[in-house]
C-alpha atoms as a PDB file:
ATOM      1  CA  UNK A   1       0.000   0.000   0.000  1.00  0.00           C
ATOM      2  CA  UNK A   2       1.423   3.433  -0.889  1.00  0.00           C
ATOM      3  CA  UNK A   3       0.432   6.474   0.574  1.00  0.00           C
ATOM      4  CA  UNK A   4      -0.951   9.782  -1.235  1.00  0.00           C
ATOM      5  CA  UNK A   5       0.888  13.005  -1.373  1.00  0.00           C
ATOM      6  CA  UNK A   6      -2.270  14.823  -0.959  1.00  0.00           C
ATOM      7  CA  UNK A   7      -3.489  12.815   1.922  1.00  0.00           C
ATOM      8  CA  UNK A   8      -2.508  13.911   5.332  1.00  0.00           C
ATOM      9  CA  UNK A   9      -0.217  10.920   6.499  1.00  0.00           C
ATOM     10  CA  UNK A  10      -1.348  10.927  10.060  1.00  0.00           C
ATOM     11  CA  UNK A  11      -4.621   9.390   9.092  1.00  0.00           C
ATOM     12  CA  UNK A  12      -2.341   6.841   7.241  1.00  0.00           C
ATOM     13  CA  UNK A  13      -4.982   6.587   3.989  1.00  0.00           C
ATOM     14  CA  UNK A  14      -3.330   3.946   1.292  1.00  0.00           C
ATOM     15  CA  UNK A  15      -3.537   3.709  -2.437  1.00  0.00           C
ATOM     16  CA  UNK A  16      -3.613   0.286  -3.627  1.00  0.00           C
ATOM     17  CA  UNK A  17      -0.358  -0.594  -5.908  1.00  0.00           C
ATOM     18  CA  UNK A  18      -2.982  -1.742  -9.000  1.00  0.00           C
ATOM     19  CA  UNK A  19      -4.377   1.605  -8.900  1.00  0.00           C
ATOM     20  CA  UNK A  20      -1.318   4.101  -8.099  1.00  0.00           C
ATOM     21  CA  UNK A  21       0.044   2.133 -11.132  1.00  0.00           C
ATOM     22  CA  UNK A  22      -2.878   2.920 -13.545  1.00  0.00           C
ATOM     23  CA  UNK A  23      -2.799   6.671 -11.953  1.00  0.00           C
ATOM     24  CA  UNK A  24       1.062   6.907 -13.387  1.00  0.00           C
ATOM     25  CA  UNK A  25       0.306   4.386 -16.848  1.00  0.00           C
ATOM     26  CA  UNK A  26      -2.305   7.202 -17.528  1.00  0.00           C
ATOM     27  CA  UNK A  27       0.467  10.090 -17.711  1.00  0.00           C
ATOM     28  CA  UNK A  28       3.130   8.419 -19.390  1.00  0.00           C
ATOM     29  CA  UNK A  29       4.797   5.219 -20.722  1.00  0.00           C
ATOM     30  CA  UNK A  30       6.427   4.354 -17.642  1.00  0.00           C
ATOM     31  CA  UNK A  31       5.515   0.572 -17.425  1.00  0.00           C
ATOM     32  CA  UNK A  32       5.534   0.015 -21.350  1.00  0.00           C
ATOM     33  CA  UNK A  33       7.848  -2.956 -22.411  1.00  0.00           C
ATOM     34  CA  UNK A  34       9.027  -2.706 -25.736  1.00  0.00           C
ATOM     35  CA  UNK A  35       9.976  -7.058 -25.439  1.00  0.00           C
ATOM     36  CA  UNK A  36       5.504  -7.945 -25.527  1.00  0.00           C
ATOM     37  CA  UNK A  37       3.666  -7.102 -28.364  1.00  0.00           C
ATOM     38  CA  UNK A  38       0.140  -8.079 -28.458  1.00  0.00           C
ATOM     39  CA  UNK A  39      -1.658 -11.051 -30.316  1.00  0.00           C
ATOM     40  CA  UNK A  40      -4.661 -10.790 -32.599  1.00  0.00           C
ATOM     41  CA  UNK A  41      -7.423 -10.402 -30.385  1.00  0.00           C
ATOM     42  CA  UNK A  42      -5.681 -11.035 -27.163  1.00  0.00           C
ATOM     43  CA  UNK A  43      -5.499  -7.433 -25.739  1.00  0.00           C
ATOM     44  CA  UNK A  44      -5.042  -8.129 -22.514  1.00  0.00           C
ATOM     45  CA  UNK A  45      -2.417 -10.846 -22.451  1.00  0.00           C
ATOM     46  CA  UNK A  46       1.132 -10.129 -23.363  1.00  0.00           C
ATOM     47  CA  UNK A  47       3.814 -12.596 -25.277  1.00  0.00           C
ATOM     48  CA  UNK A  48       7.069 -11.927 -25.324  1.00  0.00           C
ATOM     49  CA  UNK A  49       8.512 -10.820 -28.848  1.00  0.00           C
ATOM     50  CA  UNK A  50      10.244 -13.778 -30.381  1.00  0.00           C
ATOM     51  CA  UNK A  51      11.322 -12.348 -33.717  1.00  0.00           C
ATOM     52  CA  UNK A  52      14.752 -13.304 -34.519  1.00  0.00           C
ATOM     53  CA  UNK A  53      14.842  -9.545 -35.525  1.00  0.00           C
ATOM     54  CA  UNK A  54      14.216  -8.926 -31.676  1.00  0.00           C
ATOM     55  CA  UNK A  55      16.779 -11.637 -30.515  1.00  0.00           C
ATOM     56  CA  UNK A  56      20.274  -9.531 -29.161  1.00  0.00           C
ATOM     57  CA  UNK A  57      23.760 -11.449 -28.135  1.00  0.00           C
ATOM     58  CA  UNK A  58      25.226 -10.718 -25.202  1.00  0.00           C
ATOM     59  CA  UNK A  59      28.916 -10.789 -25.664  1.00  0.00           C
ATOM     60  CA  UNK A  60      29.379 -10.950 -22.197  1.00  0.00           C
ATOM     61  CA  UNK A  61      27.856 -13.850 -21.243  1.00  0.00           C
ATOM     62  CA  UNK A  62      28.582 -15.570 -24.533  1.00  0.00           C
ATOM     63  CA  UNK A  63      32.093 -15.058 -24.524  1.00  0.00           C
ATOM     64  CA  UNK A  64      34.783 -16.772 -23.679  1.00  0.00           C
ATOM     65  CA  UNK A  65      38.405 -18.189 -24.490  1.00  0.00           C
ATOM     66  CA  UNK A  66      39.093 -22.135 -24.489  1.00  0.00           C
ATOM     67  CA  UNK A  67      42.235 -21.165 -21.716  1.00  0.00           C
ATOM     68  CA  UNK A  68      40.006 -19.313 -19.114  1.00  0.00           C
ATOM     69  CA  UNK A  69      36.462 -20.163 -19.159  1.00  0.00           C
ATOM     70  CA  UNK A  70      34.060 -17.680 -19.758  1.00  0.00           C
ATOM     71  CA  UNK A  71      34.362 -14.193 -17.970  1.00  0.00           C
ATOM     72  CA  UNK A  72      31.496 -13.958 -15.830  1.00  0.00           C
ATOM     73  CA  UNK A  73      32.036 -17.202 -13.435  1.00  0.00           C
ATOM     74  CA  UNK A  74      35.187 -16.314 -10.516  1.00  0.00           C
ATOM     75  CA  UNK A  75      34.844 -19.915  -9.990  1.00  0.00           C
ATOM     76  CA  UNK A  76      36.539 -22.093 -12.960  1.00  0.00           C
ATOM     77  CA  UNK A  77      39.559 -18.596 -12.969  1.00  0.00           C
ATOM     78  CA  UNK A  78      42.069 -21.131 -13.950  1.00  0.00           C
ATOM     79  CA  UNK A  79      45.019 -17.903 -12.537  1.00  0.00           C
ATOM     80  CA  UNK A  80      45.267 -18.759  -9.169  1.00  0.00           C
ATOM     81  CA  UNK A  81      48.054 -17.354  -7.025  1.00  0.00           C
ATOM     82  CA  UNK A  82      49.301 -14.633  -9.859  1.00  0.00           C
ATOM     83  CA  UNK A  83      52.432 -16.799 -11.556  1.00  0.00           C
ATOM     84  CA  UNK A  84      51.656 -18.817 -14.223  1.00  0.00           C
ATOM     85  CA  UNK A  85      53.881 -21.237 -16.097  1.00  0.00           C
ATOM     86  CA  UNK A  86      54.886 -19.091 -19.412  1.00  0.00           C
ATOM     87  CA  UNK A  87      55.931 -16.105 -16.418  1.00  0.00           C
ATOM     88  CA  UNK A  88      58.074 -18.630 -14.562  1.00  0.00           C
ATOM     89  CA  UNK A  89      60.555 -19.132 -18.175  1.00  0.00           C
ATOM     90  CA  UNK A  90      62.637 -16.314 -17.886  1.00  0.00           C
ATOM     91  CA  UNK A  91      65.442 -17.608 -20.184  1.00  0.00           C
ATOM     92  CA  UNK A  92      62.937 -17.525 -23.307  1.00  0.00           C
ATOM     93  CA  UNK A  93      62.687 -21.011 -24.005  1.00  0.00           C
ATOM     94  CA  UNK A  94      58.874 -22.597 -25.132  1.00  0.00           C
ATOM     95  CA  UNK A  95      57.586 -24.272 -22.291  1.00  0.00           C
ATOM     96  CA  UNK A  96      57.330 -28.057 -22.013  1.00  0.00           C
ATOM     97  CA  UNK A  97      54.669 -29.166 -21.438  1.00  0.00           C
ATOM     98  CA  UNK A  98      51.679 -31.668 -22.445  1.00  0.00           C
ATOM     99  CA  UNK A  99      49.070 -30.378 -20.769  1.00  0.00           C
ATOM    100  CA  UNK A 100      46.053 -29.382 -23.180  1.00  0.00           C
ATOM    101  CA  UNK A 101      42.940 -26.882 -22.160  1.00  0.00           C
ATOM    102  CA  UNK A 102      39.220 -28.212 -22.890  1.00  0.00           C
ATOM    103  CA  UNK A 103      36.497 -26.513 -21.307  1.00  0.00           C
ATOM    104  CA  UNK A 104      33.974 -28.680 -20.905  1.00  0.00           C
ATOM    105  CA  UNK A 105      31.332 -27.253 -22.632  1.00  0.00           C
ATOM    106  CA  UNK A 106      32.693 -27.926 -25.685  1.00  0.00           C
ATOM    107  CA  UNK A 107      31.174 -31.698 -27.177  1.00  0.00           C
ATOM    108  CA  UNK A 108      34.333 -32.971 -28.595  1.00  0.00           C
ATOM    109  CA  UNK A 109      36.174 -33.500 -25.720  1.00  0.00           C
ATOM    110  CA  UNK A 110      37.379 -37.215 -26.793  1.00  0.00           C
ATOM    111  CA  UNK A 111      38.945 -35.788 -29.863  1.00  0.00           C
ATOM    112  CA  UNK A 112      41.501 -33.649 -27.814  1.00  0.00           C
ATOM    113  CA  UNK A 113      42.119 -36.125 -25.502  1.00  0.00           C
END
């Protein structure tokens, strides 16, 4: 329950959410959602947009590299302690070792292995 400006608040009068929303959908677009478009004679139920001209990519979650995971999830940080193994070479030389990165997300895990 929300309370009016007009209304003293001592005598603690409320506004019902349903209808101080209506009271501010009436003035402007505040609760419009661009994502739901109406159906054919469904005007009171919204669907969400599914055009693939509506679908967006979020790099951010979509993103990744095969040596650290994806950049979102602190948990599978394969850099743990700040020295990896090409910063402990100092004389140049290619490091030696067999070790190969799969993430496991990736369905051809047998092939690498």
């Amino acid at each position: 329950i929300l309370f009016e400006d007009k209304v003293d608040k001592q005598a603690k009068k409320g506004l019902c959410i349903w209808e101080c929303i209506d009271r501010i959908h009436k003035k402007g677009p505040v609760f419009f959602s661009y994502l739901y478009s109406p159906e054919e004679g469904e005007k009171h139920i919204l669907r969400p947009c599914i055009n693939i001209s509506a679908l967006k990519k979020w790099d951010y979650y979509t993103g990744e590299t095969l040596s650290t995971g994806p950049s979102y999830d602190w948990d599978m940080a394969t850099v743990k302690g700040g020295v990896t193994e090409e910063q402990e070479q100092t004389d140049g030389s290619v490091p030696q070792t067999l070790r190969k990165v799969v993430w496991p997300c990736y369905d051809n895990v047998s092939k690498v292995q």
